[in-house]
PDB file of N, CA and C in Angstrom:
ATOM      1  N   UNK A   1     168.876  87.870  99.160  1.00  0.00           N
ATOM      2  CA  UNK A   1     168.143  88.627 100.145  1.00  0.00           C
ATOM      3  C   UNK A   1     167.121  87.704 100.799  1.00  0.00           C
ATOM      4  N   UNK A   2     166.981  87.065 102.118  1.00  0.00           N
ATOM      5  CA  UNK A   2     166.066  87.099 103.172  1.00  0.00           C
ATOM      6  C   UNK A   2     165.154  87.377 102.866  1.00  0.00           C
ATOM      7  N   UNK A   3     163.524  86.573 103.011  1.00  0.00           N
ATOM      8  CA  UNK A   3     162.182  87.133 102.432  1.00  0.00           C
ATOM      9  C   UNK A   3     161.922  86.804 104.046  1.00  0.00           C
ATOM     10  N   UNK A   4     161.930  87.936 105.034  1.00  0.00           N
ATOM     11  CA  UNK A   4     160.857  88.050 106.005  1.00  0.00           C
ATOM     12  C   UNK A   4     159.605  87.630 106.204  1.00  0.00           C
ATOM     13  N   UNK A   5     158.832  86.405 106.613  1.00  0.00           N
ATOM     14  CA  UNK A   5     157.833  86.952 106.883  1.00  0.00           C
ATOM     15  C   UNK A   5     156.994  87.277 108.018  1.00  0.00           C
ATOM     16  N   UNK A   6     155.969  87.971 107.864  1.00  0.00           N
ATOM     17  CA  UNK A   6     155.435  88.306 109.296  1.00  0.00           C
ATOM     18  C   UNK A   6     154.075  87.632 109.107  1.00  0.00           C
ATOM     19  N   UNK A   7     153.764  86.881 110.446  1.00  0.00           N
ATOM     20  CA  UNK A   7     152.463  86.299 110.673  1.00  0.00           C
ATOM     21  C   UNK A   7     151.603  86.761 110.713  1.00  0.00           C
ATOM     22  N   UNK A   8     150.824  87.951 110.416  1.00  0.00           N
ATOM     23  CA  UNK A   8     150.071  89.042 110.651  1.00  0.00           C
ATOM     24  C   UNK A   8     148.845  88.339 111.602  1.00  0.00           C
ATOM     25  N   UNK A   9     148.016  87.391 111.532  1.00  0.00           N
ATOM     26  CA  UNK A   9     147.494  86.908 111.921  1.00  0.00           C
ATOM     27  C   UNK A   9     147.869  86.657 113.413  1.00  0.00           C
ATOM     28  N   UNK A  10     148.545  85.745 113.774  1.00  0.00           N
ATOM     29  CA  UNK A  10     149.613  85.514 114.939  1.00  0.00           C
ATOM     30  C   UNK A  10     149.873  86.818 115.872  1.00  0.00           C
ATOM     31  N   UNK A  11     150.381  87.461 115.027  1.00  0.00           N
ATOM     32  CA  UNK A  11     150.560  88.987 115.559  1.00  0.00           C
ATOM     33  C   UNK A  11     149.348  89.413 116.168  1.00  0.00           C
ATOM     34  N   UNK A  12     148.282  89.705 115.733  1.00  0.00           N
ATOM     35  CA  UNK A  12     147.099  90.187 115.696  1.00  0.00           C
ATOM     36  C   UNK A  12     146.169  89.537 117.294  1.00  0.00           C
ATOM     37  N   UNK A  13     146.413  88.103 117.370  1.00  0.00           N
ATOM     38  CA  UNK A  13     146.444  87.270 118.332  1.00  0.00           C
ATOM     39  C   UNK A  13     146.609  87.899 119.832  1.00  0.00           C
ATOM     40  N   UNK A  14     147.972  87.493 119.508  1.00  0.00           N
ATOM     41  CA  UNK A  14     148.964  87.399 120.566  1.00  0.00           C
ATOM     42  C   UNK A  14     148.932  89.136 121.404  1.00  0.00           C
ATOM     43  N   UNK A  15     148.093  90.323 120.324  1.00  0.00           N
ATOM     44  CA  UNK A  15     148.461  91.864 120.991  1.00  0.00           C
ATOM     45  C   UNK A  15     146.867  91.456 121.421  1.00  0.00           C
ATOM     46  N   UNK A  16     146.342  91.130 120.941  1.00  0.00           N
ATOM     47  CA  UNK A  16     144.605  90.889 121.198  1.00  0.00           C
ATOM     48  C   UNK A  16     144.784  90.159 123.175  1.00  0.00           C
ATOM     49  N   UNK A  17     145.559  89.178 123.340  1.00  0.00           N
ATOM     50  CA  UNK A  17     145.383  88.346 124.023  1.00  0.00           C
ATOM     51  C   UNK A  17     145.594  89.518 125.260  1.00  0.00           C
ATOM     52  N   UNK A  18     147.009  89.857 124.966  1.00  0.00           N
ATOM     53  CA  UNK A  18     147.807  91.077 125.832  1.00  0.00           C
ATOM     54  C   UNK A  18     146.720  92.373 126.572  1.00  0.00           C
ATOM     55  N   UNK A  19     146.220  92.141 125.175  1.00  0.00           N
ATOM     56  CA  UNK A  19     145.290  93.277 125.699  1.00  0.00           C
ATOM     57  C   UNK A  19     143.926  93.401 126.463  1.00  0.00           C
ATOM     58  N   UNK A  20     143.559  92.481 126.303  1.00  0.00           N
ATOM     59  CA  UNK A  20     142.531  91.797 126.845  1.00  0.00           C
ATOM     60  C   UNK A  20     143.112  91.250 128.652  1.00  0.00           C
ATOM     61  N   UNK A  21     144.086  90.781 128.714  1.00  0.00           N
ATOM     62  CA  UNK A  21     144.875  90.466 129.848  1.00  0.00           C
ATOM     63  C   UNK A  21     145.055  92.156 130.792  1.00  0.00           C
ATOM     64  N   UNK A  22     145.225  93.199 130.092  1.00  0.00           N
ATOM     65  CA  UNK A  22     145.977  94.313 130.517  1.00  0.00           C
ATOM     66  C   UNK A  22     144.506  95.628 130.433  1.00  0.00           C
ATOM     67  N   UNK A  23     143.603  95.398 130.113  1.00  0.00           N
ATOM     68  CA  UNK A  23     142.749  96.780 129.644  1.00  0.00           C
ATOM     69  C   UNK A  23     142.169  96.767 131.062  1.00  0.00           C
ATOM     70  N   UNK A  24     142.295  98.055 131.477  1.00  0.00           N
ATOM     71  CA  UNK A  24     141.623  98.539 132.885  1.00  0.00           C
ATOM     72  C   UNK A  24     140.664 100.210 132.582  1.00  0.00           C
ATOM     73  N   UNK A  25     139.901 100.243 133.064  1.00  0.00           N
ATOM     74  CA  UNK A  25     139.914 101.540 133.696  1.00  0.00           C
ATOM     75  C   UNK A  25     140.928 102.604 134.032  1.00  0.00           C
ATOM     76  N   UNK A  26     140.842 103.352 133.458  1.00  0.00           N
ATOM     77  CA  UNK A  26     142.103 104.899 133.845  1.00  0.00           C
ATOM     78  C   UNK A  26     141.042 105.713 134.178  1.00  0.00           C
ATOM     79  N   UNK A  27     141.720 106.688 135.267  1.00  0.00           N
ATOM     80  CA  UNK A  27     140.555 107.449 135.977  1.00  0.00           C
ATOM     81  C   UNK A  27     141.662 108.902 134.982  1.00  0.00           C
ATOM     82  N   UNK A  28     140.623 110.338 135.193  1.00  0.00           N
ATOM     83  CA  UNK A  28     141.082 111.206 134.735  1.00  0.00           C
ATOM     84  C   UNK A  28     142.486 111.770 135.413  1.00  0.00           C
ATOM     85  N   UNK A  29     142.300 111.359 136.625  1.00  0.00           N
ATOM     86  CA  UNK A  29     144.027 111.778 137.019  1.00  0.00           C
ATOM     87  C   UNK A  29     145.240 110.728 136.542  1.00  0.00           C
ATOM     88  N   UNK A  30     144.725 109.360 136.236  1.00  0.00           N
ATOM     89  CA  UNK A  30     145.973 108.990 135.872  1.00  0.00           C
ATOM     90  C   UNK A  30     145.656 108.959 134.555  1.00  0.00           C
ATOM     91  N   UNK A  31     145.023 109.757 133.707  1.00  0.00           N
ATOM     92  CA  UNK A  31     145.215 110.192 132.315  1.00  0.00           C
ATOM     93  C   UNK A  31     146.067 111.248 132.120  1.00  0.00           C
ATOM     94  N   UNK A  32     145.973 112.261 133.314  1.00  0.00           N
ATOM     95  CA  UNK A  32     146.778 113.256 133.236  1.00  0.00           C
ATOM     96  C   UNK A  32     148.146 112.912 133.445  1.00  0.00           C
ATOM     97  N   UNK A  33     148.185 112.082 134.450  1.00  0.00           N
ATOM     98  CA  UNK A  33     149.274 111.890 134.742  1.00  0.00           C
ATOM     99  C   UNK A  33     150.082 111.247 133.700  1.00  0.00           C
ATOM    100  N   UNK A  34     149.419 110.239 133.216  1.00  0.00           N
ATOM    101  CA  UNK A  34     150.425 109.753 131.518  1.00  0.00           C
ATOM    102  C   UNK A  34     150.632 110.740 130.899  1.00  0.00           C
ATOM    103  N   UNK A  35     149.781 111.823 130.574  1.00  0.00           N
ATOM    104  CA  UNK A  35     150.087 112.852 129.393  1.00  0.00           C
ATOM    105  C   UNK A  35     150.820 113.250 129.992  1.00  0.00           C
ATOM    106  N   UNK A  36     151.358 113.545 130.789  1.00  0.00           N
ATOM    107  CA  UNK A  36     152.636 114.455 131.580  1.00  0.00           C
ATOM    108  C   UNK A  36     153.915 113.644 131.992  1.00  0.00           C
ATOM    109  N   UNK A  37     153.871 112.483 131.603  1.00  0.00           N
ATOM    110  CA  UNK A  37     154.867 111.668 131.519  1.00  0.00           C
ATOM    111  C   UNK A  37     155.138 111.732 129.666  1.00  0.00           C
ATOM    112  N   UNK A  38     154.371 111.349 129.335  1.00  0.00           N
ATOM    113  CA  UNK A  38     154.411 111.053 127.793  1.00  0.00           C
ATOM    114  C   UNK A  38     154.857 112.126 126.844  1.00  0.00           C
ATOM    115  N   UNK A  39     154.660 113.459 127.417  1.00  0.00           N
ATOM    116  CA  UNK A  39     155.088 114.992 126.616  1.00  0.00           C
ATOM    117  C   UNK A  39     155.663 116.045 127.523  1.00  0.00           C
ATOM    118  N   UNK A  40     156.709 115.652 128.573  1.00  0.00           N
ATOM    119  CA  UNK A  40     157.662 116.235 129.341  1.00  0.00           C
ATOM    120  C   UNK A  40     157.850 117.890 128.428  1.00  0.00           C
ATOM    121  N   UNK A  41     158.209 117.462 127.346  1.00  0.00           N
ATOM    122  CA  UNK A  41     158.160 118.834 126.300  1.00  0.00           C
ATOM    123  C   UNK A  41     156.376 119.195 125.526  1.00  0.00           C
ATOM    124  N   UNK A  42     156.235 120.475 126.167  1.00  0.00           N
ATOM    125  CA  UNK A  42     154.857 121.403 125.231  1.00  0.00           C
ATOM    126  C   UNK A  42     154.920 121.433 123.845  1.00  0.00           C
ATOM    127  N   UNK A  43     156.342 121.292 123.572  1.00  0.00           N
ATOM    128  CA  UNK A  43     156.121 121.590 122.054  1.00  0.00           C
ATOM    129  C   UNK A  43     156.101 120.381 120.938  1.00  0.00           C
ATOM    130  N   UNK A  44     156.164 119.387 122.064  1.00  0.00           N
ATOM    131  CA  UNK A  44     155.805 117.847 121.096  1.00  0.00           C
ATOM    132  C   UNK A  44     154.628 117.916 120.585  1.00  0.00           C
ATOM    133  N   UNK A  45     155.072 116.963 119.120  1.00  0.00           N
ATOM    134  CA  UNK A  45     153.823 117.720 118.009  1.00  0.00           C
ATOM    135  C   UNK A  45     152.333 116.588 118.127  1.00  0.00           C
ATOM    136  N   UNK A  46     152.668 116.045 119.588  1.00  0.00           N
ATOM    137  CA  UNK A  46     151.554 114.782 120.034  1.00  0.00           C
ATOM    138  C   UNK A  46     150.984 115.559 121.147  1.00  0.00           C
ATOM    139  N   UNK A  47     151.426 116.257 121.699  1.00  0.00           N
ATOM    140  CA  UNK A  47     151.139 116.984 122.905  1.00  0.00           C
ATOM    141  C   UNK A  47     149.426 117.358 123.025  1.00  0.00           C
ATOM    142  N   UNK A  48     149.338 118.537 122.070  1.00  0.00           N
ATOM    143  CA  UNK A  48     148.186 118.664 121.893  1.00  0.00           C
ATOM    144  C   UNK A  48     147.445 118.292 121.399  1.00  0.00           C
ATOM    145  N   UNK A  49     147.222 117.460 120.631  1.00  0.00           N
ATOM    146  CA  UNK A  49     146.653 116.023 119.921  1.00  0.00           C
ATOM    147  C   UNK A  49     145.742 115.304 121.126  1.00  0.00           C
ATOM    148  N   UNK A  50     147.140 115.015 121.874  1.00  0.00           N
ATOM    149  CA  UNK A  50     147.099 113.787 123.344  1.00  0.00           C
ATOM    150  C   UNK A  50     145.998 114.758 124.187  1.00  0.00           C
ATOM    151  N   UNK A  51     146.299 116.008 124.687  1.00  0.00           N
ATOM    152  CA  UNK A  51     145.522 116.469 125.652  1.00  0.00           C
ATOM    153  C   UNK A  51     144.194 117.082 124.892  1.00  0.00           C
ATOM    154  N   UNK A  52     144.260 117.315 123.829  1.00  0.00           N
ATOM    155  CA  UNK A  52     142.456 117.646 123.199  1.00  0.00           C
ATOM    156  C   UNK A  52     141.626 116.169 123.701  1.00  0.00           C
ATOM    157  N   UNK A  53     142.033 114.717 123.094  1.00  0.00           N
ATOM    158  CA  UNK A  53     141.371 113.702 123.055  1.00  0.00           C
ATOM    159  C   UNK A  53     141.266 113.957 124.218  1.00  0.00           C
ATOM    160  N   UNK A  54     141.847 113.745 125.419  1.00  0.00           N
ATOM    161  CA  UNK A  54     141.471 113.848 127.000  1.00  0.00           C
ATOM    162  C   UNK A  54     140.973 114.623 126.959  1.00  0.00           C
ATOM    163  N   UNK A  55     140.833 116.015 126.625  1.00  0.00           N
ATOM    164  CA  UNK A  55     139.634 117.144 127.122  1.00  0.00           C
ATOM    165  C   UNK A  55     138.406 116.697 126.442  1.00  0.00           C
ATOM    166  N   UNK A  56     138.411 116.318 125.045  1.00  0.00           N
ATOM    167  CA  UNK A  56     137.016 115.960 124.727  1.00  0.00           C
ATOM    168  C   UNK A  56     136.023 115.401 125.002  1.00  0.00           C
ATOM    169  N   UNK A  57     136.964 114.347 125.893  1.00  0.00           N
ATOM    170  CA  UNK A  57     136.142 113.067 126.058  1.00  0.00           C
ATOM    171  C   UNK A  57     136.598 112.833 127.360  1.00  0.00           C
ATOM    172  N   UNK A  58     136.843 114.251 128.365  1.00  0.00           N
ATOM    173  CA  UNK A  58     136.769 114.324 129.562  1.00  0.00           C
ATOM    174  C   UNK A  58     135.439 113.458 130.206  1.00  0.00           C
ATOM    175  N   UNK A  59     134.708 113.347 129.850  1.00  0.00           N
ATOM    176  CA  UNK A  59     133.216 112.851 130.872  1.00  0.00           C
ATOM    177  C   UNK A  59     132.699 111.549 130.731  1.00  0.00           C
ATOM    178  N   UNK A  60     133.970 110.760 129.476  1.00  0.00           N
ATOM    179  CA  UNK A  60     133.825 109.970 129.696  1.00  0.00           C
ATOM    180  C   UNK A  60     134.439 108.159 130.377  1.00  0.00           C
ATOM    181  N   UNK A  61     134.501 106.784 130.131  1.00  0.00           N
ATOM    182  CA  UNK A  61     135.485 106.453 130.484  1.00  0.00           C
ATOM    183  C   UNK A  61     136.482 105.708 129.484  1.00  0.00           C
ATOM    184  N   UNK A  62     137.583 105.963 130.220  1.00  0.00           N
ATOM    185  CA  UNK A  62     138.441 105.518 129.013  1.00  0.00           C
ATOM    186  C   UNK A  62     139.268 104.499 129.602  1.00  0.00           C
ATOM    187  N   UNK A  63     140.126 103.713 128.703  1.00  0.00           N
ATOM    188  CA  UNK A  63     140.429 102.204 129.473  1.00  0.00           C
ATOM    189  C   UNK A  63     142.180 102.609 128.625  1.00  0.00           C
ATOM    190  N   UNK A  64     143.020 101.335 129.437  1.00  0.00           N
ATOM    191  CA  UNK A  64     144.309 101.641 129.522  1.00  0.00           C
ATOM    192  C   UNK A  64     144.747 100.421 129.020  1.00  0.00           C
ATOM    193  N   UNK A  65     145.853  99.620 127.858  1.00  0.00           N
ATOM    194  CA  UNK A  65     146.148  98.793 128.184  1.00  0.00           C
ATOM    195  C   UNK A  65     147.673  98.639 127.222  1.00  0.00           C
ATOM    196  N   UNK A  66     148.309  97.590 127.660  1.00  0.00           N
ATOM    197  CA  UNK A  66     149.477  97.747 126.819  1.00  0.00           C
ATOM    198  C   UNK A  66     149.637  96.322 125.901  1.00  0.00           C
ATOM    199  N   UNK A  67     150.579  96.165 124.833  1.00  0.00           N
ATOM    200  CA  UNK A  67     150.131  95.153 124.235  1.00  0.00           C
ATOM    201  C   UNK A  67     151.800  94.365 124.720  1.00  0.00           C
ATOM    202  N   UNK A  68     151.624  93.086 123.745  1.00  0.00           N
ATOM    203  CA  UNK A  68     152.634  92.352 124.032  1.00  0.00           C
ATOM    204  C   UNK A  68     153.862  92.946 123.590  1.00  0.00           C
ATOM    205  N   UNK A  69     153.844  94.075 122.315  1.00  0.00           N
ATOM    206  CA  UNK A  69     155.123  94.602 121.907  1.00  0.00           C
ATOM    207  C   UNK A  69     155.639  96.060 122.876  1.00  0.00           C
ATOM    208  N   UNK A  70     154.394  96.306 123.799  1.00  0.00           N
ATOM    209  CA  UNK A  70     154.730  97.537 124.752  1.00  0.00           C
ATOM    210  C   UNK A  70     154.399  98.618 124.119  1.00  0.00           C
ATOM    211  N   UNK A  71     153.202  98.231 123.668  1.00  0.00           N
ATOM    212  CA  UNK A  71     152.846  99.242 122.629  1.00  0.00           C
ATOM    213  C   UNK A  71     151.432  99.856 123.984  1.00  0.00           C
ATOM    214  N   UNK A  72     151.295 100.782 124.355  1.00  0.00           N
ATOM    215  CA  UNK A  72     149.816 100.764 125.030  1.00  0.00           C
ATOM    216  C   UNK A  72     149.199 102.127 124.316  1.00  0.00           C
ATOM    217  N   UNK A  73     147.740 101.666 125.185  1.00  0.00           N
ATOM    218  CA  UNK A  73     146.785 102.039 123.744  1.00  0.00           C
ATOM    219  C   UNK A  73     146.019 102.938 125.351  1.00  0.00           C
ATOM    220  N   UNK A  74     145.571 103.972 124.865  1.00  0.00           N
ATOM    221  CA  UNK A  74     144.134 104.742 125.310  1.00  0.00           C
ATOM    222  C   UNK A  74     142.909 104.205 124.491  1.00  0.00           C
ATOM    223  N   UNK A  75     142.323 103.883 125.189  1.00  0.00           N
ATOM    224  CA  UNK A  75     140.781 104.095 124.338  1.00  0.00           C
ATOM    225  C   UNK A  75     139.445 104.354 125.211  1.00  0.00           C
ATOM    226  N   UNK A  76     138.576 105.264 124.667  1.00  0.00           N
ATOM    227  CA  UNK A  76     137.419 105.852 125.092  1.00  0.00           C
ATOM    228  C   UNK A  76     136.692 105.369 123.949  1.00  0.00           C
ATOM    229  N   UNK A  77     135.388 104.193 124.836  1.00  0.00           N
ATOM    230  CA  UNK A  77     134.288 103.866 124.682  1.00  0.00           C
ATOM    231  C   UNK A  77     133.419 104.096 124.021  1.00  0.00           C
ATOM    232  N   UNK A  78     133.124 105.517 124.510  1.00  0.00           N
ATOM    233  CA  UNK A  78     131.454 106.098 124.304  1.00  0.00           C
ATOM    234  C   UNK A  78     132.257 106.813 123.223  1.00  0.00           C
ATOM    235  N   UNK A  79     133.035 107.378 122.620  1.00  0.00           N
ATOM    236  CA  UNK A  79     133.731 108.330 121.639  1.00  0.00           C
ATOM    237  C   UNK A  79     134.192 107.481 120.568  1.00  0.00           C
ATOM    238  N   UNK A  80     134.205 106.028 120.918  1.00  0.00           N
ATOM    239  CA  UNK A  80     134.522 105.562 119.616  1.00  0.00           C
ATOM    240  C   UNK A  80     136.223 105.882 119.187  1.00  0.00           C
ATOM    241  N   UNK A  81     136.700 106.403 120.244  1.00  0.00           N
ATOM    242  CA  UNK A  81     138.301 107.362 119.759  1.00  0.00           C
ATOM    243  C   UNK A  81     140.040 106.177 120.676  1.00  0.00           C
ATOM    244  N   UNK A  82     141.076 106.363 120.224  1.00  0.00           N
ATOM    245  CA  UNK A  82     141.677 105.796 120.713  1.00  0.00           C
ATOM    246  C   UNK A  82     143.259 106.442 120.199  1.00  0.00           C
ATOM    247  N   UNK A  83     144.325 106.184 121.317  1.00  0.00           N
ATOM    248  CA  UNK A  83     145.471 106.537 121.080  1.00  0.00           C
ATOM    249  C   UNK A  83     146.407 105.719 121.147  1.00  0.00           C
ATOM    250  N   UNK A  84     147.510 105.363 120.304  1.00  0.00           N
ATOM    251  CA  UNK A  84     148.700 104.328 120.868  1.00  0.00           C
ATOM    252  C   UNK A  84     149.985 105.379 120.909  1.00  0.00           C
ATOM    253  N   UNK A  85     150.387 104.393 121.915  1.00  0.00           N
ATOM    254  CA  UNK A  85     151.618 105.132 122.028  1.00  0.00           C
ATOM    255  C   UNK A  85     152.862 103.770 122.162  1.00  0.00           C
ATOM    256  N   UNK A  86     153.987 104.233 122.346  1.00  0.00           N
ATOM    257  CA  UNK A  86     155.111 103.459 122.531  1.00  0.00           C
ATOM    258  C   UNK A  86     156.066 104.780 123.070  1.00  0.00           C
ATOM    259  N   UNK A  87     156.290 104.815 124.267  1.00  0.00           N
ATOM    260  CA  UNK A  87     157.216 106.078 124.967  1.00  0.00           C
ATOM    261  C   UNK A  87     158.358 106.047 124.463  1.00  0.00           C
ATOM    262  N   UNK A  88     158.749 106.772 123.734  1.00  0.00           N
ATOM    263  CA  UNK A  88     160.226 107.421 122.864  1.00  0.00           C
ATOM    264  C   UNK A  88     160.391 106.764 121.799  1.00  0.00           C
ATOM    265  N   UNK A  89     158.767 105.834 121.493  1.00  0.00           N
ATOM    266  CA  UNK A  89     159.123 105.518 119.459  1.00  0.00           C
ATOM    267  C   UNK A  89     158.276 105.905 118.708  1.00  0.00           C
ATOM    268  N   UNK A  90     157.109 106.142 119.523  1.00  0.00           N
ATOM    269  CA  UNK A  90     155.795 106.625 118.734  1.00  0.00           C
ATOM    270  C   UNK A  90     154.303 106.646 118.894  1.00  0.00           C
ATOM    271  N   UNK A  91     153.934 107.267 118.406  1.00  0.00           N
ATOM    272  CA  UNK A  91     152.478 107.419 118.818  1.00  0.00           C
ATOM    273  C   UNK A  91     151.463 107.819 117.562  1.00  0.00           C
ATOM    274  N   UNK A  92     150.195 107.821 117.622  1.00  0.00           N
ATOM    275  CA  UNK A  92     149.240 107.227 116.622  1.00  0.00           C
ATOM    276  C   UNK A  92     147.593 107.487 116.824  1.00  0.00           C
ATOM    277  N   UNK A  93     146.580 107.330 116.261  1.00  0.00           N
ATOM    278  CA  UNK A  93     145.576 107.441 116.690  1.00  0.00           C
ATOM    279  C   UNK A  93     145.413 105.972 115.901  1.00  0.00           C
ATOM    280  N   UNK A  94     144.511 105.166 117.144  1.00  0.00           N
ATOM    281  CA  UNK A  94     143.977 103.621 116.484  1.00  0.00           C
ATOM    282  C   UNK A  94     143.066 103.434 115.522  1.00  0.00           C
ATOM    283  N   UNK A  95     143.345 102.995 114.394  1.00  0.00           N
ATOM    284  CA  UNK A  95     143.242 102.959 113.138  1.00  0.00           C
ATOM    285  C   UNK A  95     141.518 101.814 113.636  1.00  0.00           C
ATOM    286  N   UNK A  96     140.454 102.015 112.577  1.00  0.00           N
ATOM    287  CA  UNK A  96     139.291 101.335 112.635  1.00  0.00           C
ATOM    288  C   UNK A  96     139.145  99.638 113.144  1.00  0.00           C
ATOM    289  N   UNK A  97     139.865  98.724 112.820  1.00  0.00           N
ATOM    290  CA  UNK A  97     140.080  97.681 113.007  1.00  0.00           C
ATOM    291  C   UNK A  97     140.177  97.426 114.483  1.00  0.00           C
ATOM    292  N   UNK A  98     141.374  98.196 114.659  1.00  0.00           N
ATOM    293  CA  UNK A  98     141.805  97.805 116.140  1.00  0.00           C
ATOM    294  C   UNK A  98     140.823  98.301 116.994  1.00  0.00           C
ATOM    295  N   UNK A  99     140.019  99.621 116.422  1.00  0.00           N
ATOM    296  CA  UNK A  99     138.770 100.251 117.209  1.00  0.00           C
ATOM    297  C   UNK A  99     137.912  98.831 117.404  1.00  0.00           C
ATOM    298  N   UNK A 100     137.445  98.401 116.500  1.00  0.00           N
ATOM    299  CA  UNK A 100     136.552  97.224 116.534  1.00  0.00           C
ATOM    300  C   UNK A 100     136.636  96.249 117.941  1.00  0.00           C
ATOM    301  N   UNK A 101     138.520  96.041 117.689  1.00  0.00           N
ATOM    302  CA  UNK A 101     138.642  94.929 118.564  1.00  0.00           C
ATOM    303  C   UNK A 101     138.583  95.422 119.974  1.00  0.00           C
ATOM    304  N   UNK A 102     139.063  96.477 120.115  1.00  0.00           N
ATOM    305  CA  UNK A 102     139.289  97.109 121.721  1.00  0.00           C
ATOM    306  C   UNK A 102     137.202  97.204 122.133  1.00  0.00           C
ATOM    307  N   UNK A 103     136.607  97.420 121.008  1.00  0.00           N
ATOM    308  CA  UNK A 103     134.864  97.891 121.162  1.00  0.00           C
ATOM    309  C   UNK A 103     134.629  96.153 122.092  1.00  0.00           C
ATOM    310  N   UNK A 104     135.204  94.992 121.514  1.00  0.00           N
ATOM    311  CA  UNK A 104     134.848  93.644 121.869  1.00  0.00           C
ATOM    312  C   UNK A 104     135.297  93.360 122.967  1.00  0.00           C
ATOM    313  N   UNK A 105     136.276  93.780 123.164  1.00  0.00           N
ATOM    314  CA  UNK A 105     137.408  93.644 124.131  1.00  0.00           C
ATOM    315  C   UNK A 105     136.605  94.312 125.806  1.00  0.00           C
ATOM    316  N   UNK A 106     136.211  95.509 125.231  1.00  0.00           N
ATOM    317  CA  UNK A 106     134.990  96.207 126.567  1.00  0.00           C
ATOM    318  C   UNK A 106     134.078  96.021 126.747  1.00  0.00           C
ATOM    319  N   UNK A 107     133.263  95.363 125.861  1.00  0.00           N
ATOM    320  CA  UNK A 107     131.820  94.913 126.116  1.00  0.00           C
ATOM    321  C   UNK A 107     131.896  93.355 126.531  1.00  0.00           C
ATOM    322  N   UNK A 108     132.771  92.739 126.557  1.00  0.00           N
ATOM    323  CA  UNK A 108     132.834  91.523 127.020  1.00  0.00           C
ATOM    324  C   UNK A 108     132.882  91.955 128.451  1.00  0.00           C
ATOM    325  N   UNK A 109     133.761  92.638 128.834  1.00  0.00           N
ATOM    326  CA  UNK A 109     133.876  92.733 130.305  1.00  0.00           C
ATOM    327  C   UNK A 109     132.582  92.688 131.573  1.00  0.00           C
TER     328      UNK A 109
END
């Protein structure tokens, strides 16, 4: 058997770099507009998940970006809160770490 390994480090890099290259500003209509691309079906069990975080943290701003694996991420600032997605493999709320890095990632700007 093949012992895989993964660079985790490298990895970590290279979505950092992506993202940093790719994080913009999303205004509330093209938030909506992703959620309505992203949950075509109401009864996806991300649906309302996806549109609470946008209502909560309606007032504030939230930034857009995708990584090198096409993974893209929501994240809101002032809320400390964040979403990944990957359209038709999966989706997630961003785990503390990556909060950290996306926090560096916006205040550099």
């Amino acid at each position: 058997m093949q012992n895989d390994h993964i660079d985790i480090g490298n990895m970590i890099k290279e979505r950092r770099k992506s993202v940093e290259e790719s994080i913009r500003p999303i205004s509330n209509a093209e938030l909506k507009t992703l959620q309505e691309s992203l949950f075509t079906d109401p009864l996806h069990p991300w649906a309302e998940p996806f549109r609470l975080f946008a209502g909560e943290n309606g007032g504030e701003i939230f930034y857009h970006a995708t990584t090198s694996e096409h993974v893209q991420v929501v994240y809101c600032r002032a809320k400390e809160k964040g979403i990944w997605f990957r359209p038709g493999v999966g989706i997630g709320i961003i785990q503390p770490m990556a909060l950290g890095i996306l926090r560096e990632i916006v205040d550099s700007q």
